[in-house]
N, C-alpha and C. Protein backbone atom coordinates (compact mmCIF):
# COMPACT_ATOMS: atom_id res chain seq x y z
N UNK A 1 -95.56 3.42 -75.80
CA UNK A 1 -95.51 2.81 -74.49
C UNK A 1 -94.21 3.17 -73.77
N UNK A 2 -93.01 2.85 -74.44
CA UNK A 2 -91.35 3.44 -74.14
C UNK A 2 -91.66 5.08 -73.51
N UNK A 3 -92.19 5.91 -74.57
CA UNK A 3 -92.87 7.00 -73.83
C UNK A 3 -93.34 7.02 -71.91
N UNK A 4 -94.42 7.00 -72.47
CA UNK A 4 -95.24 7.11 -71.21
C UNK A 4 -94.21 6.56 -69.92
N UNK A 5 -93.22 5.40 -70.23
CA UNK A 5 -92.62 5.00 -68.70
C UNK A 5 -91.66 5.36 -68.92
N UNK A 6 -90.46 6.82 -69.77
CA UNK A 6 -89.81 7.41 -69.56
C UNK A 6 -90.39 8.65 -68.79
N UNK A 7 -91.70 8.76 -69.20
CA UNK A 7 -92.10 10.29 -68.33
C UNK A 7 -92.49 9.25 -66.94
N UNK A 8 -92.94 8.33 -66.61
CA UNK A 8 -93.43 8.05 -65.32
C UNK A 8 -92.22 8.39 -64.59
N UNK A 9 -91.10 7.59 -65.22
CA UNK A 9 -89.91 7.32 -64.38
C UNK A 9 -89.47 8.83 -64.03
N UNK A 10 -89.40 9.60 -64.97
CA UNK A 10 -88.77 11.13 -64.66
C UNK A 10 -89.67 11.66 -63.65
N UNK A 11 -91.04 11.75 -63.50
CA UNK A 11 -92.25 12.25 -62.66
C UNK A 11 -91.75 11.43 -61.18
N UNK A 12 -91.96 10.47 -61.26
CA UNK A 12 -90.97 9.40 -60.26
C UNK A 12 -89.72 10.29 -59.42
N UNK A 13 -88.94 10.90 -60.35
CA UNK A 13 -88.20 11.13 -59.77
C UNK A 13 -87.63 12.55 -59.41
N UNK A 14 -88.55 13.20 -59.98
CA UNK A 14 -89.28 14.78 -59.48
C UNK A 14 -89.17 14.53 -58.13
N UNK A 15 -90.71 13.55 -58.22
CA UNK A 15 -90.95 13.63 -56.63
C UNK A 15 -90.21 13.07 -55.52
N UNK A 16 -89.39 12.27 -55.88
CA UNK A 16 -88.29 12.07 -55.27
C UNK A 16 -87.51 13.05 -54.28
N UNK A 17 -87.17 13.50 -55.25
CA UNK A 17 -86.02 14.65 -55.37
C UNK A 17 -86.93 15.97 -54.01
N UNK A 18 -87.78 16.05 -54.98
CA UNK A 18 -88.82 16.87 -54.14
C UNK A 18 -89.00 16.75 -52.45
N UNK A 19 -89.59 15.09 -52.46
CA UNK A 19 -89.49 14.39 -51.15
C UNK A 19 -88.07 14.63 -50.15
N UNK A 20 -87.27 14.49 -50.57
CA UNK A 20 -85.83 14.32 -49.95
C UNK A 20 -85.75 16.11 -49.90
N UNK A 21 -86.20 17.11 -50.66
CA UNK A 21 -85.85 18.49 -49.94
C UNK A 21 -86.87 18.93 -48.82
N UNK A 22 -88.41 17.83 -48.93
CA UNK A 22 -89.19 18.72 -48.04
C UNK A 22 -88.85 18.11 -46.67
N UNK A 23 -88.13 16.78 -47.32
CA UNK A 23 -88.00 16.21 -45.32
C UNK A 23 -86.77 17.11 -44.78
N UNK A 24 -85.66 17.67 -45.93
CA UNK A 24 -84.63 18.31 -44.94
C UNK A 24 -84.96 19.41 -44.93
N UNK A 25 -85.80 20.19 -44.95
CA UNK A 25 -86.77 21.65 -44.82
C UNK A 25 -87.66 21.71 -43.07
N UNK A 26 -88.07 20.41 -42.86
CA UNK A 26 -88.48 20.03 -42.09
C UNK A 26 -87.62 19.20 -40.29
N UNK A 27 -86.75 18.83 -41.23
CA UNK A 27 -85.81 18.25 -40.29
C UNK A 27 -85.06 19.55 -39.48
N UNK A 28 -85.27 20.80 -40.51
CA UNK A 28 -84.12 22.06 -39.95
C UNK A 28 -85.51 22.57 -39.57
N UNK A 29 -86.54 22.98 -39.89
CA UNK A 29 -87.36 23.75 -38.85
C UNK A 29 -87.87 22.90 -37.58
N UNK A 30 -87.67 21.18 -37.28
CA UNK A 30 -87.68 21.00 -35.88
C UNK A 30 -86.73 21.81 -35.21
N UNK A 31 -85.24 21.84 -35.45
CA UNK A 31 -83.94 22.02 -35.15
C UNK A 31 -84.36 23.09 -34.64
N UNK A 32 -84.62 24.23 -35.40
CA UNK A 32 -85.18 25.50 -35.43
C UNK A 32 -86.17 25.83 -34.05
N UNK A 33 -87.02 24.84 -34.03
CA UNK A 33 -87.79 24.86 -33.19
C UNK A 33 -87.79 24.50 -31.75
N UNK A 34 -87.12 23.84 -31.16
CA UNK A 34 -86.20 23.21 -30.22
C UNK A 34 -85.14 24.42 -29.84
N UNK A 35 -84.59 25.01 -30.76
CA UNK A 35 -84.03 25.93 -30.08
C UNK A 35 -84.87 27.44 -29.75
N UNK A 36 -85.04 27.77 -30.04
CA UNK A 36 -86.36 28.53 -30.00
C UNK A 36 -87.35 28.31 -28.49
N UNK A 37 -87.64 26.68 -28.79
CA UNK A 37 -88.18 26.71 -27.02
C UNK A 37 -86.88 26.87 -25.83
N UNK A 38 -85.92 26.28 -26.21
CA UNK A 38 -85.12 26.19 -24.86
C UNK A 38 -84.41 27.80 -24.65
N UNK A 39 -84.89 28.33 -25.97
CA UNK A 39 -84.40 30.01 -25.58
C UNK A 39 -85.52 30.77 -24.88
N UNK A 40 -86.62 30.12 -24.81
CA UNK A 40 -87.96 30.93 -24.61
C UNK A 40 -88.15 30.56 -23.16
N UNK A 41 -87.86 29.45 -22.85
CA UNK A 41 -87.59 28.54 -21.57
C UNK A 41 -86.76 29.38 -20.19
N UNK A 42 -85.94 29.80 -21.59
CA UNK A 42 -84.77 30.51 -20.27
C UNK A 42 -85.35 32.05 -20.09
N UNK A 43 -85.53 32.67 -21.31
CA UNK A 43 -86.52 34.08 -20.59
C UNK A 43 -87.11 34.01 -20.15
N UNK A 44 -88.16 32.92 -19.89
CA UNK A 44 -89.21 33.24 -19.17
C UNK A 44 -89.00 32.65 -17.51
N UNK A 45 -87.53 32.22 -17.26
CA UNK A 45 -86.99 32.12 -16.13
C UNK A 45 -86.05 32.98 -15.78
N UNK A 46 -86.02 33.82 -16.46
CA UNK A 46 -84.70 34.68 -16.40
C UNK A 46 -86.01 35.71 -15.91
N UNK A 47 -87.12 36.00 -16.47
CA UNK A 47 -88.08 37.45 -16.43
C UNK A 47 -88.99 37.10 -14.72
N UNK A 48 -88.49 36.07 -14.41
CA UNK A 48 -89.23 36.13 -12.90
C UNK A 48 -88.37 36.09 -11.92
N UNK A 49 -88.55 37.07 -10.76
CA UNK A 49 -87.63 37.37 -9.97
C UNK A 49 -87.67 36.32 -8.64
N UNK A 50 -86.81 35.86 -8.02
CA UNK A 50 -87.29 34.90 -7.01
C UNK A 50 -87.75 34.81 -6.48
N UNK A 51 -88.95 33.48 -6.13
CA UNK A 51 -90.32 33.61 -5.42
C UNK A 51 -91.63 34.40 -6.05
N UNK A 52 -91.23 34.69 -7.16
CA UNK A 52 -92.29 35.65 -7.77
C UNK A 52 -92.85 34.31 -8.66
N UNK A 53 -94.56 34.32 -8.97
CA UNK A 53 -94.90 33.25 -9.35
C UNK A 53 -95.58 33.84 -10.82
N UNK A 54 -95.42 33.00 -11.58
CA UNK A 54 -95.57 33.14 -13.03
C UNK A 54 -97.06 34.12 -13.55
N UNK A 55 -98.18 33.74 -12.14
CA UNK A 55 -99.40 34.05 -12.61
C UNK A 55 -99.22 35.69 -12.57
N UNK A 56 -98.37 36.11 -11.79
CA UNK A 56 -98.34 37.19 -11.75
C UNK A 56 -97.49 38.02 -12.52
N UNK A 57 -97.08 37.89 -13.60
CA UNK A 57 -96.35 38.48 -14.84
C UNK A 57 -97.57 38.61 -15.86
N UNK A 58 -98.54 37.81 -16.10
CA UNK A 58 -99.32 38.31 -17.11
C UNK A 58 -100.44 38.73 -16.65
N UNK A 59 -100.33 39.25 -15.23
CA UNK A 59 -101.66 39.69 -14.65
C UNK A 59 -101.64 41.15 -15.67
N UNK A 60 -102.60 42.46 -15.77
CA UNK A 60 -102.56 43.33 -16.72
C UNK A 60 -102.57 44.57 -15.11
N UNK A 61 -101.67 45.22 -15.63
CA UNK A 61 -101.71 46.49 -14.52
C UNK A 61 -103.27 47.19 -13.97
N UNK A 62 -103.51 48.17 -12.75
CA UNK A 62 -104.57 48.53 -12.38
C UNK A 62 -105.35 49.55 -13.30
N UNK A 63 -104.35 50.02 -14.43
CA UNK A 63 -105.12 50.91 -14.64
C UNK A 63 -105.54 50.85 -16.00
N UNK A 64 -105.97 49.20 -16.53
CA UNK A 64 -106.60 49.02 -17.77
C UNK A 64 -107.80 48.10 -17.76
């Protein structure tokens, strides 16, 4: 019986351990991600020239 709830407790605390690396794995790819939009944010305001309207950047040229 001593058994079995030394391995629970260790399994217990695997996942623990486990838990606490996948949330900070996760916490850095929001981070990750957030920057990523506000960089994507700015090219795609930086790639239109003034008064030029968005629909017309992914229009496809005449000769395709």
């Amino acid at each position: 019986m001593e058994k079995r709830l030394i391995d629970l407790e260790v399994k217990i605390l695997f996942l623990e351990e486990t838990l606490d690396t996948l949330n900070e794995v996760i916490l850095s790819q929001g981070r990750n991600i957030e920057t990523l939009e506000q960089k994507l944010e700015r090219l795609e305001s930086a790639s239109l020239a003034p008064g030029e309207e968005a629909s017309k950047q992914d229009e496809r040229p005449p000769h395709y």
